[in-house]
N, C-alpha and C. Protein backbone atom coordinates (compact mmCIF):
# COMPACT_ATOMS: atom_id res chain seq x y z
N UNK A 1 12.20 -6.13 13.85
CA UNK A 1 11.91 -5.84 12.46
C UNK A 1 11.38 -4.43 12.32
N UNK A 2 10.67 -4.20 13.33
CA UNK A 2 9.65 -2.70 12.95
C UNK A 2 11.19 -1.81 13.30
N UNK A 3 12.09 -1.70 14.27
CA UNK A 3 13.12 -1.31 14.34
C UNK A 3 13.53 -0.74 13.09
N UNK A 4 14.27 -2.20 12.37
CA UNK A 4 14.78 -2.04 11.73
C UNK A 4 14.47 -1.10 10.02
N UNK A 5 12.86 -0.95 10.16
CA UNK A 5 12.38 0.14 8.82
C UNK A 5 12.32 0.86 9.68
N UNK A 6 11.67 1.10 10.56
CA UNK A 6 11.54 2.79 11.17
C UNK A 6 13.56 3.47 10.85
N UNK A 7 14.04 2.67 11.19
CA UNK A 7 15.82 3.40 10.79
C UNK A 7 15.26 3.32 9.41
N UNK A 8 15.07 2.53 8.24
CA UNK A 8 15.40 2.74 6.79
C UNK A 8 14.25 3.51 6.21
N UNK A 9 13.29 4.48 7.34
CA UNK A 9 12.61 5.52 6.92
C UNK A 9 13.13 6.40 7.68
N UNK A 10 13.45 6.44 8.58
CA UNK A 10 13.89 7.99 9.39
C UNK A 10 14.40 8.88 8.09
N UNK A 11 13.56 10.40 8.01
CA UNK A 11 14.48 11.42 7.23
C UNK A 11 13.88 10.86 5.97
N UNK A 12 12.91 9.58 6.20
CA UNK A 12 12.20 9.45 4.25
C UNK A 12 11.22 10.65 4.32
N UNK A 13 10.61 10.94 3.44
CA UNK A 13 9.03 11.56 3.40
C UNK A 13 8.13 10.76 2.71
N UNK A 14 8.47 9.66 1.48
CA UNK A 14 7.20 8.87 1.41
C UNK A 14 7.93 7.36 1.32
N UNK A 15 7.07 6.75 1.92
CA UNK A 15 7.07 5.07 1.84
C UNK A 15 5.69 4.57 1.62
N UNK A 16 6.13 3.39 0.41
CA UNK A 16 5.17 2.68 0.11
C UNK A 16 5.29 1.23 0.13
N UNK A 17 3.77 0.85 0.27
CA UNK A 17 3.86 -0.18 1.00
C UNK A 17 2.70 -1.72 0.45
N UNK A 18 3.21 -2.03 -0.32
CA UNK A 18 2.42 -2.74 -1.07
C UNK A 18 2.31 -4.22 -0.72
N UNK A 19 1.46 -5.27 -1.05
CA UNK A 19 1.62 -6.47 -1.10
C UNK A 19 0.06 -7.13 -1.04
N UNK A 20 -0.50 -8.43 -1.87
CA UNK A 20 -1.43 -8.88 -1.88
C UNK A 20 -2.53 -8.79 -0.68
N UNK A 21 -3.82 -8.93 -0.98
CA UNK A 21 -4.71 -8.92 0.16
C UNK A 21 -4.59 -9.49 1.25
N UNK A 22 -4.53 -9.18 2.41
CA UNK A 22 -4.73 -10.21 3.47
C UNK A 22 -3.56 -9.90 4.17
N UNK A 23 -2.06 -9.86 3.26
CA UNK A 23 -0.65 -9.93 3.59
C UNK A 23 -0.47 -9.44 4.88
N UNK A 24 -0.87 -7.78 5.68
CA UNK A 24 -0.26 -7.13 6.51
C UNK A 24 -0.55 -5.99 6.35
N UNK A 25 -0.42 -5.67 5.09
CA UNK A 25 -0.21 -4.44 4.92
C UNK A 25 -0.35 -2.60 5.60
N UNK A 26 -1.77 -2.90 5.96
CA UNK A 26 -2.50 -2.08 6.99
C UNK A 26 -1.77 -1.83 8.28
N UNK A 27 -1.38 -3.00 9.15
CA UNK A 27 -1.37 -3.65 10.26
C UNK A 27 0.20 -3.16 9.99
N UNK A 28 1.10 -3.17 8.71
CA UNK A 28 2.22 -2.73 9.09
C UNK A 28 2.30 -1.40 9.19
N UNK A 29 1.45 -0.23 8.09
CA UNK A 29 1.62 1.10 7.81
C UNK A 29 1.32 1.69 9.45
N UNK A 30 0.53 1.38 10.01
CA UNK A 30 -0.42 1.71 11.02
C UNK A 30 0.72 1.71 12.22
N UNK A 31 1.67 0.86 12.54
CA UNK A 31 2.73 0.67 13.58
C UNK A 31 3.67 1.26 13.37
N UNK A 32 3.80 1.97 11.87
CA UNK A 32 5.27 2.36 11.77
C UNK A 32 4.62 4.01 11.98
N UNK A 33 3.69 4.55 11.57
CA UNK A 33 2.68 5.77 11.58
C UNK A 33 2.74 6.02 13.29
N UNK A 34 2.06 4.84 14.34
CA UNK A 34 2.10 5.08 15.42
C UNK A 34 3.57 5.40 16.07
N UNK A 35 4.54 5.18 15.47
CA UNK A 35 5.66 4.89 16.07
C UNK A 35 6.70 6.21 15.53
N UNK A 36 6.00 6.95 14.67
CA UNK A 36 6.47 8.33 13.87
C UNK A 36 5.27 9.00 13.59
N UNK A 37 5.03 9.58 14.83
CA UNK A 37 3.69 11.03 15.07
C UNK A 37 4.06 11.72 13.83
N UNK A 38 2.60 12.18 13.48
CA UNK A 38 2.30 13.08 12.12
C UNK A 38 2.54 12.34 10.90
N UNK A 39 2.90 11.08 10.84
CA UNK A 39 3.06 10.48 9.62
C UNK A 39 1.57 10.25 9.19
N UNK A 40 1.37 10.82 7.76
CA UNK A 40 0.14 10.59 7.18
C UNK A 40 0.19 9.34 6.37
N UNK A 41 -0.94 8.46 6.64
CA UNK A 41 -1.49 7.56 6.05
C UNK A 41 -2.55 7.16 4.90
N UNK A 42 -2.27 6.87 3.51
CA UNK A 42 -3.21 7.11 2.62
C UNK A 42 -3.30 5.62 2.04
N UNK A 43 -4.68 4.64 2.83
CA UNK A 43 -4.96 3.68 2.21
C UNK A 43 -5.62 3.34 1.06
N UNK A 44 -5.34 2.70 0.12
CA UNK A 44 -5.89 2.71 -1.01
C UNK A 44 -7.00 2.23 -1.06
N UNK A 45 -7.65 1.31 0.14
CA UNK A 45 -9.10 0.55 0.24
C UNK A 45 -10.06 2.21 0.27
N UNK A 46 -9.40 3.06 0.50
CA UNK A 46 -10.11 4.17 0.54
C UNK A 46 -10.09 5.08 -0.80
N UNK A 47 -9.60 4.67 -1.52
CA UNK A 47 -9.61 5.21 -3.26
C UNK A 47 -9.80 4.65 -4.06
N UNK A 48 -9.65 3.16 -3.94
CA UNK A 48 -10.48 1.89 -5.14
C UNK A 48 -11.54 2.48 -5.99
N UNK A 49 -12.33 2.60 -6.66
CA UNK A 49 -13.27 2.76 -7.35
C UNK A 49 -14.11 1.76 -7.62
N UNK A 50 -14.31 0.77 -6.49
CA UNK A 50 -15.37 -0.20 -6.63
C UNK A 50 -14.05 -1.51 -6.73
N UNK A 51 -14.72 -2.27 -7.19
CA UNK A 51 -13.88 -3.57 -6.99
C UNK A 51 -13.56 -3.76 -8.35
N UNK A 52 -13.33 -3.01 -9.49
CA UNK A 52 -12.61 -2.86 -10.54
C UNK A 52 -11.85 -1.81 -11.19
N UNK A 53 -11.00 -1.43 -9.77
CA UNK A 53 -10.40 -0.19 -9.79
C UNK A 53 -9.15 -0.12 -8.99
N UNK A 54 -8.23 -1.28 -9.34
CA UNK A 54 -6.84 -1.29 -8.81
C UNK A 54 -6.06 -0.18 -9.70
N UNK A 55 -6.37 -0.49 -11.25
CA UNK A 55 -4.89 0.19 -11.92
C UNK A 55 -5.39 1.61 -11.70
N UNK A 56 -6.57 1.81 -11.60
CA UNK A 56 -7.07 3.49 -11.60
C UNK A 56 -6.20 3.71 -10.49
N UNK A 57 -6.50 3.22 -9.29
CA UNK A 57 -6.04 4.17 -7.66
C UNK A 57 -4.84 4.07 -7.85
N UNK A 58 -3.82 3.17 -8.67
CA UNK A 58 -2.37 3.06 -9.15
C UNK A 58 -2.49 4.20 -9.90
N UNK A 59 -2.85 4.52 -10.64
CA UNK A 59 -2.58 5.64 -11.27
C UNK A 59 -2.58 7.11 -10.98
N UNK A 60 -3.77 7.13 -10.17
CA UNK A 60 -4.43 8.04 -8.99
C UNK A 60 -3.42 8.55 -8.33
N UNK A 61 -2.59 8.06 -7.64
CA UNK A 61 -2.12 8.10 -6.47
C UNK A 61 -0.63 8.59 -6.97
N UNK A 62 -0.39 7.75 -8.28
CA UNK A 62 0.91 8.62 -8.64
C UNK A 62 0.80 10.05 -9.42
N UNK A 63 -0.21 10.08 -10.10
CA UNK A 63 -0.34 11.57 -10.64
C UNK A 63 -0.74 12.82 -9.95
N UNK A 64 -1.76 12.35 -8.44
CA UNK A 64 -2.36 13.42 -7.99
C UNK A 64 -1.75 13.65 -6.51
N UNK A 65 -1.30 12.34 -5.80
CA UNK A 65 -0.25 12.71 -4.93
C UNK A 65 1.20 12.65 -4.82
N UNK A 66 1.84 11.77 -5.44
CA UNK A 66 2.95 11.78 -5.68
C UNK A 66 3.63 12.24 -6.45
N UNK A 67 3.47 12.46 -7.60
CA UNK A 67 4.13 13.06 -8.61
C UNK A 67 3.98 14.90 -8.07
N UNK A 68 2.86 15.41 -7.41
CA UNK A 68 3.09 16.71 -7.11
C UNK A 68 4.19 17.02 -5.71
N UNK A 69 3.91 16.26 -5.27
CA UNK A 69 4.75 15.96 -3.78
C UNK A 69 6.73 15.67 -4.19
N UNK A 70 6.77 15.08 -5.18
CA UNK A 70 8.29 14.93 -5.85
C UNK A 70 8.57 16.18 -6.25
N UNK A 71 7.48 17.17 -6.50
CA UNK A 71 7.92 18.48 -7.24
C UNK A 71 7.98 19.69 -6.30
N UNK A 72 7.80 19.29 -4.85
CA UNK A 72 7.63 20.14 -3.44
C UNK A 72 6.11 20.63 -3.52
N UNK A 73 5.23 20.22 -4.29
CA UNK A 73 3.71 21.04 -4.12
C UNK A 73 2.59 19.68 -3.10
N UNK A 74 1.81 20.32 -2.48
CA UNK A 74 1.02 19.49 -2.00
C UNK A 74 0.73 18.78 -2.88
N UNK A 75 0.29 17.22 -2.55
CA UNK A 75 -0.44 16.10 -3.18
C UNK A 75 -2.04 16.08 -2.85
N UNK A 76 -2.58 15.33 -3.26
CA UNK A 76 -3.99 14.70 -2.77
C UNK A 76 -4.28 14.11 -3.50
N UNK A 77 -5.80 13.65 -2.80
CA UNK A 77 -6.18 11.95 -3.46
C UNK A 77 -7.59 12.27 -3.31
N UNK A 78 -8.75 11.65 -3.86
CA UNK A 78 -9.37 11.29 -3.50
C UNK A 78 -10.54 10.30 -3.27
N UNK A 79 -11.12 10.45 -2.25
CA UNK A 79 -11.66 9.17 -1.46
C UNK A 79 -13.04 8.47 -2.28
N UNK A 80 -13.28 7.07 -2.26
CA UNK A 80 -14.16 6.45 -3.06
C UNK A 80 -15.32 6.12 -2.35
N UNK A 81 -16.78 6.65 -2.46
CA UNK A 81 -17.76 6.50 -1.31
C UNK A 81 -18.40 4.63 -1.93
N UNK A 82 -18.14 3.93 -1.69
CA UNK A 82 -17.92 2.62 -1.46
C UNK A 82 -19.25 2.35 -1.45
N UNK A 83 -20.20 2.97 -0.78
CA UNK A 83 -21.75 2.76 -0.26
C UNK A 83 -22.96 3.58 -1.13
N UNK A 84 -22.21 4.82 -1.49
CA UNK A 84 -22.90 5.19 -2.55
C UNK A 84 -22.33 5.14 -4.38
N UNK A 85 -21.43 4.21 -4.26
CA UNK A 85 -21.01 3.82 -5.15
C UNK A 85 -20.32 5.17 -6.46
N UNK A 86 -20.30 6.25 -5.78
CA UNK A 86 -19.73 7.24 -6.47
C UNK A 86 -18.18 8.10 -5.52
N UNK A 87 -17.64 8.84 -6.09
CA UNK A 87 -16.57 9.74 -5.71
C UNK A 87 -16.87 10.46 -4.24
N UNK A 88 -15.74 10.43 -3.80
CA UNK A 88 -15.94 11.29 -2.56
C UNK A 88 -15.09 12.49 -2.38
N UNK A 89 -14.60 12.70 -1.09
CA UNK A 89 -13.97 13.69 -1.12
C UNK A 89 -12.43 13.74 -1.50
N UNK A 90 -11.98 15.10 -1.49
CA UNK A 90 -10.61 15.31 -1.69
C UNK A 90 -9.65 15.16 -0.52
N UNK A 91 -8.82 14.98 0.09
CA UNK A 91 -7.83 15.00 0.79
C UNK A 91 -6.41 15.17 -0.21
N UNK A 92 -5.71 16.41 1.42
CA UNK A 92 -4.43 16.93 0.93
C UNK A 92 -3.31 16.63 1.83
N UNK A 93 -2.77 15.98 0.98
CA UNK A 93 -0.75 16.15 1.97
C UNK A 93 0.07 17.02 1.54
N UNK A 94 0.58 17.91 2.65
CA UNK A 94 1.33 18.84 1.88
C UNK A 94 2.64 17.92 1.65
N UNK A 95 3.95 18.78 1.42
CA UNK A 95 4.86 18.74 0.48
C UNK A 95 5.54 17.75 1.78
N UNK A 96 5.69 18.53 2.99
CA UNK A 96 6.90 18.35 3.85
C UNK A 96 6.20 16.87 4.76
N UNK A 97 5.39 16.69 4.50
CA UNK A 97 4.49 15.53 5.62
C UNK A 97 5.28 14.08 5.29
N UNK A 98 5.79 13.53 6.02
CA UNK A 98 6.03 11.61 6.05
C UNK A 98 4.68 10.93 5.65
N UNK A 99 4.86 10.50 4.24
CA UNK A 99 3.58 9.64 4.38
C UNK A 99 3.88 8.21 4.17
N UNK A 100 3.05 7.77 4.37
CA UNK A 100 2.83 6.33 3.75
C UNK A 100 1.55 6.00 3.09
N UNK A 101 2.13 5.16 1.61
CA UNK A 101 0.89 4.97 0.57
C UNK A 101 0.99 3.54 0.74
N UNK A 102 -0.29 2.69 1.41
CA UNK A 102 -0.04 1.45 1.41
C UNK A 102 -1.57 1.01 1.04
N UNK A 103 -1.12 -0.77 -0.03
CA UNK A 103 -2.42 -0.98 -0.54
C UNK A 103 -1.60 -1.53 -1.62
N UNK A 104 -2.36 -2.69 -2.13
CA UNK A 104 -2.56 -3.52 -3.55
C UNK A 104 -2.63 -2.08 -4.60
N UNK A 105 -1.29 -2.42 -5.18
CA UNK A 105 -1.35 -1.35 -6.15
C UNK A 105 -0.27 -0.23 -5.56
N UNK A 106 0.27 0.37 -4.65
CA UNK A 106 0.62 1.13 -4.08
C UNK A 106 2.29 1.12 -4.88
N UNK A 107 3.10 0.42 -5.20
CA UNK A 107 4.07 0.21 -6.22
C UNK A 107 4.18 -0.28 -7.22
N UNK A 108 4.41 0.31 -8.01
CA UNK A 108 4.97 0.34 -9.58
C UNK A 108 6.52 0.61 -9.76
N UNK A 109 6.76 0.03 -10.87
CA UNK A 109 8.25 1.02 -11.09
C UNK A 109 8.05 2.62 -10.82
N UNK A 110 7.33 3.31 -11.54
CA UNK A 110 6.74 4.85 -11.72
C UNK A 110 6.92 5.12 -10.05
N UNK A 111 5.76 4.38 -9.41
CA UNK A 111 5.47 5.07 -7.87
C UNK A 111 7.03 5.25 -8.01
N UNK A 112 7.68 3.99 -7.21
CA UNK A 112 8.91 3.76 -6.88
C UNK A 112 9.64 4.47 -6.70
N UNK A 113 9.77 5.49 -8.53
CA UNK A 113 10.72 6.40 -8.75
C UNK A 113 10.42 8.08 -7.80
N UNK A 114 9.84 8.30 -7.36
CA UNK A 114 8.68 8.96 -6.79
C UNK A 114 8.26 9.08 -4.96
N UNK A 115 8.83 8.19 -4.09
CA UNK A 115 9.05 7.81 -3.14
C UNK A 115 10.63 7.34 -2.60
N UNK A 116 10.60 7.23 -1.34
CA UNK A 116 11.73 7.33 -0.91
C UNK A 116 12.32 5.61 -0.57
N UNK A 117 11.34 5.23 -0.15
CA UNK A 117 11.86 3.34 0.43
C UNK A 117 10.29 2.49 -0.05
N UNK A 118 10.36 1.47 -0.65
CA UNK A 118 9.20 0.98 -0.67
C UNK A 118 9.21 -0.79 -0.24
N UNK A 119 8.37 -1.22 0.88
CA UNK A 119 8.02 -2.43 0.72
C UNK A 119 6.94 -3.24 0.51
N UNK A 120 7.34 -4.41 -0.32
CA UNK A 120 6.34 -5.68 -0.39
C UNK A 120 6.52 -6.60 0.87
N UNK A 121 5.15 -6.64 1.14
CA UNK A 121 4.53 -7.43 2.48
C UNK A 121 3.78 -9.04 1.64
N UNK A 122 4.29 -9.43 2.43
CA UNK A 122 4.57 -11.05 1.63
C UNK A 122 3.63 -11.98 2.92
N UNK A 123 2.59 -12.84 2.22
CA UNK A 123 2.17 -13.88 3.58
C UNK A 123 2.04 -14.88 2.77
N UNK A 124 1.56 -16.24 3.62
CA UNK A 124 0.91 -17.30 2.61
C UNK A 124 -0.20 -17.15 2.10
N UNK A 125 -0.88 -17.50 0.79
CA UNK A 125 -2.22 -17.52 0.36
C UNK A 125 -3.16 -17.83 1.67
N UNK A 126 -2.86 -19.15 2.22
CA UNK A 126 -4.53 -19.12 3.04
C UNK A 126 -4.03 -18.43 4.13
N UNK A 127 -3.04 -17.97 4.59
CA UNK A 127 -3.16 -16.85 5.60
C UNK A 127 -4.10 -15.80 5.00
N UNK A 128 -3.76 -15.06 3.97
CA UNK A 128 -3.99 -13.78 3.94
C UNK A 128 -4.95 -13.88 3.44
N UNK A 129 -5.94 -15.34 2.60
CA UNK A 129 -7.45 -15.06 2.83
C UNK A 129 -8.24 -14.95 4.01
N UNK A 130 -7.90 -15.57 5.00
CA UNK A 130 -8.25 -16.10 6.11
C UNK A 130 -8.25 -14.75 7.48
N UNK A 131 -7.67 -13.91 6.56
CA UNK A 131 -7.32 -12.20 7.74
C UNK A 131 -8.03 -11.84 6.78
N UNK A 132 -8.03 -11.44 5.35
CA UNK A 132 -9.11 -10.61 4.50
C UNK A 132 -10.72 -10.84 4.46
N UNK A 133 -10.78 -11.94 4.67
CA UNK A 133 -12.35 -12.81 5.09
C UNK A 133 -12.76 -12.36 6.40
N UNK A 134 -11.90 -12.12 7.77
CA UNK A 134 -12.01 -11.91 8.57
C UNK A 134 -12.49 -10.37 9.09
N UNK A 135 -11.66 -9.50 8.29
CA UNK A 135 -11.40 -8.55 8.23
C UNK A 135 -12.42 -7.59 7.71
N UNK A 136 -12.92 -8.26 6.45
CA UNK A 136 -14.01 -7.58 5.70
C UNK A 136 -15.42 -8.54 5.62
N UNK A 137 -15.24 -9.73 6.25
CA UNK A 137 -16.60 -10.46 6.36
C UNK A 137 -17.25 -10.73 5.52
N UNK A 138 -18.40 -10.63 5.34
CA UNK A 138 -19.53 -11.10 4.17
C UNK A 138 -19.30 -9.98 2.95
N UNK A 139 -19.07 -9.12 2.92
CA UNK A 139 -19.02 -8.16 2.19
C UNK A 139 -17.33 -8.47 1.08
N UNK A 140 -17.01 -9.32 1.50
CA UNK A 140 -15.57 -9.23 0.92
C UNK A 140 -16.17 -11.04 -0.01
N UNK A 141 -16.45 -12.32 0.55
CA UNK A 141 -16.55 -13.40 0.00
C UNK A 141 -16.63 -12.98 -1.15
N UNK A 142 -17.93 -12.71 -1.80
CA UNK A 142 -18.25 -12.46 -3.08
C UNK A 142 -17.52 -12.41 -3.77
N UNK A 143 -16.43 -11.30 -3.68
CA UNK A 143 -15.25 -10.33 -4.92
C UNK A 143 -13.97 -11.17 -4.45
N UNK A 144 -13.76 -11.83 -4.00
CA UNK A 144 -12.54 -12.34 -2.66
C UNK A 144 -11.96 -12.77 -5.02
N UNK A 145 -12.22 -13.85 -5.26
CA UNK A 145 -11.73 -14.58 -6.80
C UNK A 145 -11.83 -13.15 -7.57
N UNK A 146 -12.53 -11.98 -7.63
CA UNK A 146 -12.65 -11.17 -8.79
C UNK A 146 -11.36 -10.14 -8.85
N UNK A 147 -11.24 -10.06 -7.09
CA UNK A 147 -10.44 -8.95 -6.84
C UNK A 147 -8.25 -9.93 -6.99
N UNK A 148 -8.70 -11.29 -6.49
CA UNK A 148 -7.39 -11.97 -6.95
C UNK A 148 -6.98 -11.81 -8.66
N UNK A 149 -8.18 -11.62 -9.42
CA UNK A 149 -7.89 -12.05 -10.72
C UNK A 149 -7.39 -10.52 -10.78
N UNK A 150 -7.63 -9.45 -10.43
CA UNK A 150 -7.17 -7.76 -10.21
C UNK A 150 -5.64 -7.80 -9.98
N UNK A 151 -5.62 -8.57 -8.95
CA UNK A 151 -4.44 -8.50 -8.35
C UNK A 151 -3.23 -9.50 -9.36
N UNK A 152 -3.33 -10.19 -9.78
CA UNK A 152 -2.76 -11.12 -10.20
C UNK A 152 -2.46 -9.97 -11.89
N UNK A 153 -2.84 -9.84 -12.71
CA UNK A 153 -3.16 -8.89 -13.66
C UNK A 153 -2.12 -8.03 -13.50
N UNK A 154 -2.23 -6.74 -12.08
CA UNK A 154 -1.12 -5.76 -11.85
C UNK A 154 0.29 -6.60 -11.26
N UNK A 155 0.09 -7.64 -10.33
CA UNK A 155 1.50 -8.03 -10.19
C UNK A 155 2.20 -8.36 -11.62
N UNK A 156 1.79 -9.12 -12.62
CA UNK A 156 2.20 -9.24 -13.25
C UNK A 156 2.78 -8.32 -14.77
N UNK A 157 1.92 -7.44 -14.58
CA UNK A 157 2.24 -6.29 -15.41
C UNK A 157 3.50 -5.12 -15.07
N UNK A 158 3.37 -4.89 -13.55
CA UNK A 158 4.55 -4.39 -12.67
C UNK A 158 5.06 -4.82 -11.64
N UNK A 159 4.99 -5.38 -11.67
CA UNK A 159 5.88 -6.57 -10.90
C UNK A 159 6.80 -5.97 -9.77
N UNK A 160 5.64 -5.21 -8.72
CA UNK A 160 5.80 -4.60 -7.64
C UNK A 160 6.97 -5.57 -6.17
N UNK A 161 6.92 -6.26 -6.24
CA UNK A 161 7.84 -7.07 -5.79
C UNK A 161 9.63 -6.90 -5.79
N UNK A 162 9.79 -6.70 -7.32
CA UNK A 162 11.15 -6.36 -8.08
C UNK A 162 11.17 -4.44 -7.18
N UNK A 163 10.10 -4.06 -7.66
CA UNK A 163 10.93 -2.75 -7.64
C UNK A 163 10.81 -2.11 -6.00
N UNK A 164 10.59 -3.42 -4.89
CA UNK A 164 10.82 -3.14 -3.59
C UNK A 164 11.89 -3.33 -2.56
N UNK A 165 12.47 -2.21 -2.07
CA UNK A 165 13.60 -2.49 -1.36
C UNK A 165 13.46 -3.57 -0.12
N UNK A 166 12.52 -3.51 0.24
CA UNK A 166 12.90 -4.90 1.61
C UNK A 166 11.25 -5.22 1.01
N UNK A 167 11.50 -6.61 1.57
CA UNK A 167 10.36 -7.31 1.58
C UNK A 167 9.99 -7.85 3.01
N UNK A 168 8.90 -7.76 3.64
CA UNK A 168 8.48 -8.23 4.77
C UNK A 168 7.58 -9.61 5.01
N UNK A 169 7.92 -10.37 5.32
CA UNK A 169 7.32 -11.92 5.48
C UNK A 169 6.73 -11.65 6.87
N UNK A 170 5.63 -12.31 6.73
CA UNK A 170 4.21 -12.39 7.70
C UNK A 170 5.49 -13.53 8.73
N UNK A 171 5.13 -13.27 9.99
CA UNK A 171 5.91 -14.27 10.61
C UNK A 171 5.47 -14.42 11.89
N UNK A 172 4.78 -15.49 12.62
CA UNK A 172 4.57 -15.53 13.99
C UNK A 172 4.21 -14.25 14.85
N UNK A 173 2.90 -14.11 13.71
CA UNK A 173 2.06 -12.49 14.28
C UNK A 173 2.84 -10.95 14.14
N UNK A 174 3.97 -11.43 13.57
CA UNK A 174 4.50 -10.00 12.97
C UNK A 174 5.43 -10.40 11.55
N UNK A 175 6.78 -9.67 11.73
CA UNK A 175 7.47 -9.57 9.96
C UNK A 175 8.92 -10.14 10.30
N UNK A 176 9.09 -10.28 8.88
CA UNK A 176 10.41 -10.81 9.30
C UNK A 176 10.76 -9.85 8.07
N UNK A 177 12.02 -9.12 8.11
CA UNK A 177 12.42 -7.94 7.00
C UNK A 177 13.94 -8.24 6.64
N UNK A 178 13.87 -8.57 5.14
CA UNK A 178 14.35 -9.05 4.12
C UNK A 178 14.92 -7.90 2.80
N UNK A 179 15.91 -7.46 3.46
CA UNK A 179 16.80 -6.61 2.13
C UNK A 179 16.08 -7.18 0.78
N UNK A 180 15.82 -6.77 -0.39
CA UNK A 180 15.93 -7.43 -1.87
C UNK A 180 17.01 -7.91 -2.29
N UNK A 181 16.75 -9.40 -3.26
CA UNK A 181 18.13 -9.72 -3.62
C UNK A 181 18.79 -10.72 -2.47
N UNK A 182 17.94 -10.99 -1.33
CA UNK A 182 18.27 -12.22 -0.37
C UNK A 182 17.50 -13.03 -0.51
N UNK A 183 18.09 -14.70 -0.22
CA UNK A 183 17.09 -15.94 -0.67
C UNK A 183 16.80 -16.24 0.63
N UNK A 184 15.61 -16.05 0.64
CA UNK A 184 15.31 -16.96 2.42
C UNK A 184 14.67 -18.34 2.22
């Protein structure tokens, strides 16, 4: 499977990589990054604006890195200090860099148009609480229902799913990768 996107990114410059909490998501950007040196990685758990700040870093992310990056000018983003509950720093990708934007929120139609290949990372519900609980521990229980009702809100408003070329299913510790438009 990882094969088979590393070919349907070779020669991309951005892929995005979206799909509910818990799904993969990380765990996929991170293997395909290791597996294509210099690919920059821009997670969105790192631009949230608190735990009521999906459509912002959606928005974020297409006006201040992507949309400049479609026009050949460096992009950037920046980072959400989580602990002091205010803005952090700036980070820059230039024009020519492979990135990957992965994270709840990371596709829209807009992104979409704007990037080169994008996938939704697909698991079961109690899987992907059960890795997000894990993952983020005590600090995550609390928001675990506030941040679904977030999530549930943007899928349904852009319906990030539709506007992804392969979809990746959680499968026996890795993916199983699914053209759009196939019934499995």
């Amino acid at each position: 499977m990882l094969a088979d996107l590393l070919t349907a990114f070779d020669g991309a410059r951005t892929l995005l990589i979206d799909g509910r909490s818990g799904s993969g998501k990380s765990s996929l950007a991170a293997a395909i990054a290791a597996a294509r040196p210099g690919t920059v990685v821009v997670r969105l758990d790192d631009i949230y604006p608190g735990w009521d700040g999906l459509q912002w870093a959606s928005d974020h992310v297409r006006a201040s890195l992507l949309e400049p990056r479609a026009q050949g000018d460096a992009g950037r983003w920046r980072a959400w200090n989580w602990a002091g509950s205010s803005p952090a720093d700036w980070s820059t990708v230039t024009a020519d860099s492979a990135l990957i934007v992965e994270g709840v929120g990371a596709l829209t139609p807009a992104n979409r148009a704007l990037a080169d290949l994008a996938v939704w990372v697909d698991a079961p519900d109690d899987v992907r609480k059960r890795r997000a609980l894990a993952r983020d521990g005590a600090t995550y229980v609390p928001h675990w229902d506030r941040w679904a009702a977030h999530e549930d809100r943007f899928i349904a408003a852009h319906r990030p799913q539709d506007a992804a070329d392969l979809i990746a299913h959680a499968a026996d510790g890795g993916f199983r990768l699914i053209p759009t438009g196939v019934t499995v």
